[in-house]
N, C-alpha and C. Protein backbone atom coordinates (compact mmCIF):
# COMPACT_ATOMS: atom_id res chain seq x y z
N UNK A 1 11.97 -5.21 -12.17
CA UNK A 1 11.62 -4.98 -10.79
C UNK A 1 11.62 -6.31 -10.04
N UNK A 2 11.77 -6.20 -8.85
CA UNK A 2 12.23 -7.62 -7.86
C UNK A 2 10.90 -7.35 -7.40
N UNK A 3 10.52 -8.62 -6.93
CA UNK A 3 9.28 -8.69 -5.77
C UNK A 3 9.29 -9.60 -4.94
N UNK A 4 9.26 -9.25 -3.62
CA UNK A 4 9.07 -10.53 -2.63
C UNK A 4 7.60 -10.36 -2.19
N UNK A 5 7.58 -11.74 -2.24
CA UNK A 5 6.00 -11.90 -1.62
C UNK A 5 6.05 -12.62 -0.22
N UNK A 6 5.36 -11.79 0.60
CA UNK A 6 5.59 -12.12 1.63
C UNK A 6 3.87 -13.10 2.42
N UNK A 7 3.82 -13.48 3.19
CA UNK A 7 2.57 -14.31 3.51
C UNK A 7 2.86 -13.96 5.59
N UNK A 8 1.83 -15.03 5.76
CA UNK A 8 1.90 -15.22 7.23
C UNK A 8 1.52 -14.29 8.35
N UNK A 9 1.29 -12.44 7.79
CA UNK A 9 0.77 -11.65 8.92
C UNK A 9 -0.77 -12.46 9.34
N UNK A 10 -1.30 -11.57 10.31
CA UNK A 10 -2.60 -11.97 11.32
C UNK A 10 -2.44 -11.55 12.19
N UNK A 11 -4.09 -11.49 13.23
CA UNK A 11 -4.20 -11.34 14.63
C UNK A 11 -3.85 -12.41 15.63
N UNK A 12 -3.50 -12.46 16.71
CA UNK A 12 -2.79 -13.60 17.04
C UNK A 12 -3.00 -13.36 19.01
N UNK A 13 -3.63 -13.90 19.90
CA UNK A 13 -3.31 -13.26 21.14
C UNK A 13 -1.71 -13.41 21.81
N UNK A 14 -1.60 -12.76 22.41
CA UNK A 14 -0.42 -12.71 23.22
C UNK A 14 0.47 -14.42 23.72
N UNK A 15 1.11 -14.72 23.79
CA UNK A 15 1.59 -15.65 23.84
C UNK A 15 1.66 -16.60 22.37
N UNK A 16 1.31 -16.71 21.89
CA UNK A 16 0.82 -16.76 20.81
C UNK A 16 1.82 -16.87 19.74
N UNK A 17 1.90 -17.56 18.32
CA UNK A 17 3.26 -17.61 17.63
C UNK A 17 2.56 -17.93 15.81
N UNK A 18 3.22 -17.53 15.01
CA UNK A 18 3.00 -17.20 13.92
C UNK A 18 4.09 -17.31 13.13
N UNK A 19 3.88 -17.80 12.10
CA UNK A 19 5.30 -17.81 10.85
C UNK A 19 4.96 -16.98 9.69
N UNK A 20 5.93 -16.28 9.01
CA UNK A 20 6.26 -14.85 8.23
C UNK A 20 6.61 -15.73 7.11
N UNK A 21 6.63 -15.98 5.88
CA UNK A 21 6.91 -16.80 4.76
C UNK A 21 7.46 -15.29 3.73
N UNK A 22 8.61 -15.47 3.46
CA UNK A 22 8.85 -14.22 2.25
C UNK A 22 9.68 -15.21 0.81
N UNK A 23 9.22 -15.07 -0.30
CA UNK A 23 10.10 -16.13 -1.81
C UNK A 23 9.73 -14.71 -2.27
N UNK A 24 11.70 -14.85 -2.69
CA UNK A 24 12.43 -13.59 -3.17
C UNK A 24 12.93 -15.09 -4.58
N UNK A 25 13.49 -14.14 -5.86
CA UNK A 25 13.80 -14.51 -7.00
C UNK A 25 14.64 -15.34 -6.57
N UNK A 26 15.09 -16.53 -7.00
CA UNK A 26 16.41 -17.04 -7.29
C UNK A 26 17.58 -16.62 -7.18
N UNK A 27 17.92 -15.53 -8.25
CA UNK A 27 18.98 -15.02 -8.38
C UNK A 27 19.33 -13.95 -7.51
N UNK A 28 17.91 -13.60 -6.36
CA UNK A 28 18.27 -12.89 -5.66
C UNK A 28 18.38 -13.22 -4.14
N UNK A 29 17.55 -14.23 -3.92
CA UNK A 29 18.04 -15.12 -2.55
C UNK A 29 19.29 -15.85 -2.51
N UNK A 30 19.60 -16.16 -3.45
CA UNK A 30 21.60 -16.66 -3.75
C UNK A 30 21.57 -15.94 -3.05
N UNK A 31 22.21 -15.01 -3.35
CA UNK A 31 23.44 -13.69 -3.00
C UNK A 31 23.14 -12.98 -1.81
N UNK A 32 22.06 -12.71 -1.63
CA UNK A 32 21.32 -11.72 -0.87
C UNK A 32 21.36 -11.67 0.40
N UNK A 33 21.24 -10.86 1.85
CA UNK A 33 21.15 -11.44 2.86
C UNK A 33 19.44 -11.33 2.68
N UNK A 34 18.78 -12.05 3.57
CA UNK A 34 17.62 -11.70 3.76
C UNK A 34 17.00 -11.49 5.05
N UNK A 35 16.17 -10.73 5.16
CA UNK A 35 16.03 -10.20 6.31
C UNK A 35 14.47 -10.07 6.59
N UNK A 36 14.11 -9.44 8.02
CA UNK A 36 12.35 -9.13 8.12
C UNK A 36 12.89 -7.51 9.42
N UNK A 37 12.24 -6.55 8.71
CA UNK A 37 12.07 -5.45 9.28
C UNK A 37 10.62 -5.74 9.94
N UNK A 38 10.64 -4.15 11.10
CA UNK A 38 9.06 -3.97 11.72
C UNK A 38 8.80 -2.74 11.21
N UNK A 39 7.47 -1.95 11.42
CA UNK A 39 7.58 -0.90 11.90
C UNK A 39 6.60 -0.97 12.89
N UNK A 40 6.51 -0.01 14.00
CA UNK A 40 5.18 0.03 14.79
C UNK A 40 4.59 1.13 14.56
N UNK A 41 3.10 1.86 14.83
CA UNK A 41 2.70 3.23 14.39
C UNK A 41 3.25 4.24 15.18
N UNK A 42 3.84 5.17 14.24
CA UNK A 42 4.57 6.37 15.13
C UNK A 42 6.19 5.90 15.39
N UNK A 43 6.79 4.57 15.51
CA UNK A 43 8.07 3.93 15.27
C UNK A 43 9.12 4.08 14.02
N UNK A 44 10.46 4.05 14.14
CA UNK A 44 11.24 3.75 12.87
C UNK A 44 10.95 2.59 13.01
N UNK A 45 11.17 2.16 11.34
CA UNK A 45 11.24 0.72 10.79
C UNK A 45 13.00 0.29 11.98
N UNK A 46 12.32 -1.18 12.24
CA UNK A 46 14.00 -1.45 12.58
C UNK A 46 14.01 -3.12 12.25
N UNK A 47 15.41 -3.89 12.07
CA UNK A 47 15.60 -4.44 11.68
C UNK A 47 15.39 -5.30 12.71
N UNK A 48 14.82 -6.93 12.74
CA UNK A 48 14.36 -7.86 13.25
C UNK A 48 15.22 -9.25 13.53
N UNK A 49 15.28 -9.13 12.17
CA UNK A 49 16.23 -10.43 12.41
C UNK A 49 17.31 -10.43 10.92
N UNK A 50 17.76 -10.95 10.60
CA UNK A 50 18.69 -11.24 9.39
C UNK A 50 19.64 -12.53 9.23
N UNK A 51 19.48 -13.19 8.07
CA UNK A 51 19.99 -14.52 7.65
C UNK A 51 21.12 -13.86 6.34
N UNK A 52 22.20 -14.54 6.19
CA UNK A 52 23.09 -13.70 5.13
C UNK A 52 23.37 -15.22 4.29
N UNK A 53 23.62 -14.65 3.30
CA UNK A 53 23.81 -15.49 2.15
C UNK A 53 24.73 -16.61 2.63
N UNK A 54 25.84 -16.50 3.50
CA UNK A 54 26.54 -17.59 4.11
C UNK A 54 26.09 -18.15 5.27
N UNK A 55 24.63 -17.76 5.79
CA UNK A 55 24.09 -18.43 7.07
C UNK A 55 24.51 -17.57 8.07
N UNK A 56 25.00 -16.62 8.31
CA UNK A 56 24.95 -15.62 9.26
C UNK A 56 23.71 -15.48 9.79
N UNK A 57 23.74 -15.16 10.94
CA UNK A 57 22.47 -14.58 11.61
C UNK A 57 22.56 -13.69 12.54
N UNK A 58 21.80 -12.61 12.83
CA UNK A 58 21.46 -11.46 13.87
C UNK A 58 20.19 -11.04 14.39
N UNK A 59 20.04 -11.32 15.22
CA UNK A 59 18.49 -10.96 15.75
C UNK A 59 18.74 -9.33 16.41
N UNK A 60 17.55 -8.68 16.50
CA UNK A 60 16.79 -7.90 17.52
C UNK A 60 17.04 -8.09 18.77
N UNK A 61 17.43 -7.63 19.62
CA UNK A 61 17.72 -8.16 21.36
C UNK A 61 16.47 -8.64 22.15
N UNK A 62 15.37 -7.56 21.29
CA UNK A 62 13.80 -7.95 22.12
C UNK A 62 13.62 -9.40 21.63
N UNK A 63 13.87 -9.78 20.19
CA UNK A 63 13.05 -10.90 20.26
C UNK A 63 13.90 -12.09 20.32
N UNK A 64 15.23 -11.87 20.55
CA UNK A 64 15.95 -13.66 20.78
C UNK A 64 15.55 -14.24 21.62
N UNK A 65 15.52 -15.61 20.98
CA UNK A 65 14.98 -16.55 22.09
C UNK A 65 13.23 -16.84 21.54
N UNK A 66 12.83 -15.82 20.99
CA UNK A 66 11.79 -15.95 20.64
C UNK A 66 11.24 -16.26 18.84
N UNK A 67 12.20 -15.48 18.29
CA UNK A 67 11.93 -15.46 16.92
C UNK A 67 13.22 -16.69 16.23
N UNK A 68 12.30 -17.38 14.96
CA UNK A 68 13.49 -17.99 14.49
C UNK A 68 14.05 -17.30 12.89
N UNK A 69 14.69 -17.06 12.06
CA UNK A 69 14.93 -16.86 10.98
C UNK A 69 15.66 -17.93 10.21
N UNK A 70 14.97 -18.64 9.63
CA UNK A 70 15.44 -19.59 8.47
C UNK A 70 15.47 -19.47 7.06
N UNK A 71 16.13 -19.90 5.78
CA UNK A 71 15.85 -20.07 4.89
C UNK A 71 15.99 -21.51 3.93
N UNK A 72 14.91 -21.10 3.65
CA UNK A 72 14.82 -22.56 2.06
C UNK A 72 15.55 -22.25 1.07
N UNK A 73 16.66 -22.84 0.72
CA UNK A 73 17.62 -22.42 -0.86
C UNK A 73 16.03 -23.04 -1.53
N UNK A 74 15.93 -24.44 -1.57
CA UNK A 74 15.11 -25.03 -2.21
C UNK A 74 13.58 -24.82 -2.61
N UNK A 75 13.09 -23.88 -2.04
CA UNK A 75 12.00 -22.65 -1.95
C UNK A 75 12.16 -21.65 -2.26
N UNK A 76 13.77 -20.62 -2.53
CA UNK A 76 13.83 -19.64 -2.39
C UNK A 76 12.97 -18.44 -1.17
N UNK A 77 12.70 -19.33 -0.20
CA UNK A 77 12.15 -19.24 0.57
C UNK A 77 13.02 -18.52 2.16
N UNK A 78 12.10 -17.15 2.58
CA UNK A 78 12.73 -16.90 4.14
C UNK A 78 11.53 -16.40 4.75
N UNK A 79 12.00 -17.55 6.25
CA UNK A 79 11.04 -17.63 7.01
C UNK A 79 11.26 -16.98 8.51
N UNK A 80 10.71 -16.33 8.96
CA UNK A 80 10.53 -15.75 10.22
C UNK A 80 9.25 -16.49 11.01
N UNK A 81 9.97 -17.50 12.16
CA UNK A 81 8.82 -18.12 13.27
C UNK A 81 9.22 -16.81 14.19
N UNK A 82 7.81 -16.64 14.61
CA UNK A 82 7.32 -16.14 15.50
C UNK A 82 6.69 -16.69 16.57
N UNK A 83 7.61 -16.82 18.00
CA UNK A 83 6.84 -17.68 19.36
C UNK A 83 6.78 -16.67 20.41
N UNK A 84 6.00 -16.92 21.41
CA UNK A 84 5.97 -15.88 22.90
C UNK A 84 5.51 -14.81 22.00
N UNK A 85 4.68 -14.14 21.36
CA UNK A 85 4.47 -13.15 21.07
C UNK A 85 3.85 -12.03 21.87
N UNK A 86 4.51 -11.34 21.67
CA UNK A 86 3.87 -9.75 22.69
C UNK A 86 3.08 -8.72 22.44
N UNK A 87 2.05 -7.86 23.08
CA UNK A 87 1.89 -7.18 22.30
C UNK A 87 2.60 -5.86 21.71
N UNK A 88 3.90 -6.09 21.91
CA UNK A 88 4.87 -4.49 21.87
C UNK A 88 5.32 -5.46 20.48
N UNK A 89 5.27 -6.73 20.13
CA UNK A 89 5.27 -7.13 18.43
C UNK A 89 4.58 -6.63 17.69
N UNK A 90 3.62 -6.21 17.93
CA UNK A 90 2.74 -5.36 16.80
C UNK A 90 3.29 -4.45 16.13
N UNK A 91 3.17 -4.77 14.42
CA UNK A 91 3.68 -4.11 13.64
C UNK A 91 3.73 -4.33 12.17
N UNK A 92 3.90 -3.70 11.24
CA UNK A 92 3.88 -3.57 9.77
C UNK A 92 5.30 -4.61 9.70
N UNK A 93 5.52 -5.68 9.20
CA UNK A 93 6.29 -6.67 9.07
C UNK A 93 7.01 -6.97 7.60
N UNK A 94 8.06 -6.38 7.33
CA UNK A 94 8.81 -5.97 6.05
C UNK A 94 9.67 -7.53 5.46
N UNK A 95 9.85 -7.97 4.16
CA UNK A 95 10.77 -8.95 4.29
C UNK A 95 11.64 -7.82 3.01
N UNK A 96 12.89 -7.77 3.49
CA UNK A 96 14.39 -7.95 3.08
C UNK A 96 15.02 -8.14 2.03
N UNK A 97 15.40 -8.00 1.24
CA UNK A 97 16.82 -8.59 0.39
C UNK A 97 17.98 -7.47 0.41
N UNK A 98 18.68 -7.62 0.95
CA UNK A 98 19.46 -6.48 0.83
C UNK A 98 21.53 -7.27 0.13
N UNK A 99 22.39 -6.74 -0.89
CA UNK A 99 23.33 -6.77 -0.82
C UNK A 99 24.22 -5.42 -0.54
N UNK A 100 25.47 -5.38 -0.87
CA UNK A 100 25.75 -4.45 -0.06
C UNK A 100 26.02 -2.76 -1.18
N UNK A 101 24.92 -3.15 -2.39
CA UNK A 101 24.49 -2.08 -2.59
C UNK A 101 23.26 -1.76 -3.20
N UNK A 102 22.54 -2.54 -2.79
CA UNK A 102 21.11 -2.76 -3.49
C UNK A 102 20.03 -3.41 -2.67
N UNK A 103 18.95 -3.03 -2.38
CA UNK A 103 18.05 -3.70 -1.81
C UNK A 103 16.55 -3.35 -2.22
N UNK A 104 15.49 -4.40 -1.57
CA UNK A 104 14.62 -4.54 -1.96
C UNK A 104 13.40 -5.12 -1.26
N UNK A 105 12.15 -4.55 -1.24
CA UNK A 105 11.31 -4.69 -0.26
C UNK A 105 10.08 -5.52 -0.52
N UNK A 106 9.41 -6.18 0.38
CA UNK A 106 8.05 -6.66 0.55
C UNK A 106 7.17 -5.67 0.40
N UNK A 107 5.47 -5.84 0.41
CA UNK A 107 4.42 -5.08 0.43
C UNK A 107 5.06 -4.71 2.35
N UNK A 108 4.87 -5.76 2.88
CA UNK A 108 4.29 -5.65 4.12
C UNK A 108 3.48 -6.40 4.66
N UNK A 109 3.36 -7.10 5.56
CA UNK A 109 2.12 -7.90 6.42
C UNK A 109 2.14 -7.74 8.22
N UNK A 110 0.56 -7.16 7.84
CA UNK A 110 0.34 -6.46 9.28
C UNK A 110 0.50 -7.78 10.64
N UNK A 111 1.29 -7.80 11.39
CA UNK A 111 1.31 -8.84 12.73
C UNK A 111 0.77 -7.96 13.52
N UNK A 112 -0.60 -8.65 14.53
CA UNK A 112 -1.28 -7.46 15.51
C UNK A 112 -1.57 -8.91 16.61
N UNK A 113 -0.52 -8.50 17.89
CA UNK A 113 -0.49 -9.16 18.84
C UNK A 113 -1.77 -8.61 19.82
N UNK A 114 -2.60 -9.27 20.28
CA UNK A 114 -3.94 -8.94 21.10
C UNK A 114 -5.00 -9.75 21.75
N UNK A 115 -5.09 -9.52 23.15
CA UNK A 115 -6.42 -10.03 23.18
C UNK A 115 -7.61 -9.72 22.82
C-alpha cells in the first residue's frame, strides 16, 4: 500500500496563506504527477493544482495567481503554497499521485478559511 502523508491544513482568516506539505514514496514521486484535490461540503472533489513528473503544471482558474505548486525530488516532497486565501477555499484538501493508470490518495487535511 502507498501512503502520502500530507501536513499543513488549519484555520487561517481570509487573506491569509498557508502551505500543504504532501512526501509520497520515492519510487512513486519519480514517475508520478502529483497533485492536491479539494472537496467543499456538499461539492465534487475537484482538482487544484497539478505538477507532472516532467514539471508540467495546471492550476484551478479560481486559484492562479494565488496558489503555488512545487516539488522537492530531494524530499520526495509536494508542496501547495497557499496566498490571498478565501473563504470559498474552504475545504477537505487531498494530495495526489496519480500515473496514467494508477493512483493514490492522502488522508486529507481540513483548510477552513474564516474570520
Amino acid at each position: 500500500q502507498v501512503h502520502l502523508v500530507e501536513s499543513g491544513g488549519g484555520l487561517v482568516q481570509p487573506g491569509g496563506s498557508l502551505r500543504l506539505s504532501c512526501v509520497a514514496p520515492r519510487s512513486i514521486f519519480r514517475v508520478y504527477a502529483m497533485g492536491w484535490y479539494r472537496q467543499a461540503p456538499g461539492k465534487q472533489r475537484e482538482l487544484v493544482a497539478v505538477v507532472t513528473s516532467g514539471g508540467g503544471i495546471n492550476y484551478l482558474d479560481s486559484v492562479k495567481g494565488r496558489f503555488t505548486i512545487s516539488r522537492d525530488n530531494a524530499k520526495n516532497t509536494v508542496y501547495l503554497q497557499m496566498n490571498t486565501l478565501r473563504p470559498e477555499d474552504t475545504a477537505v484538501y487531498y494530495c495526489n499521485a496519480a500515473s496514467s493508470y494508477n493512483e493514490f490518495w492522502g488522508q486529507g487535511t481540513q483548510v477552513t478559511v474564516s474570520s
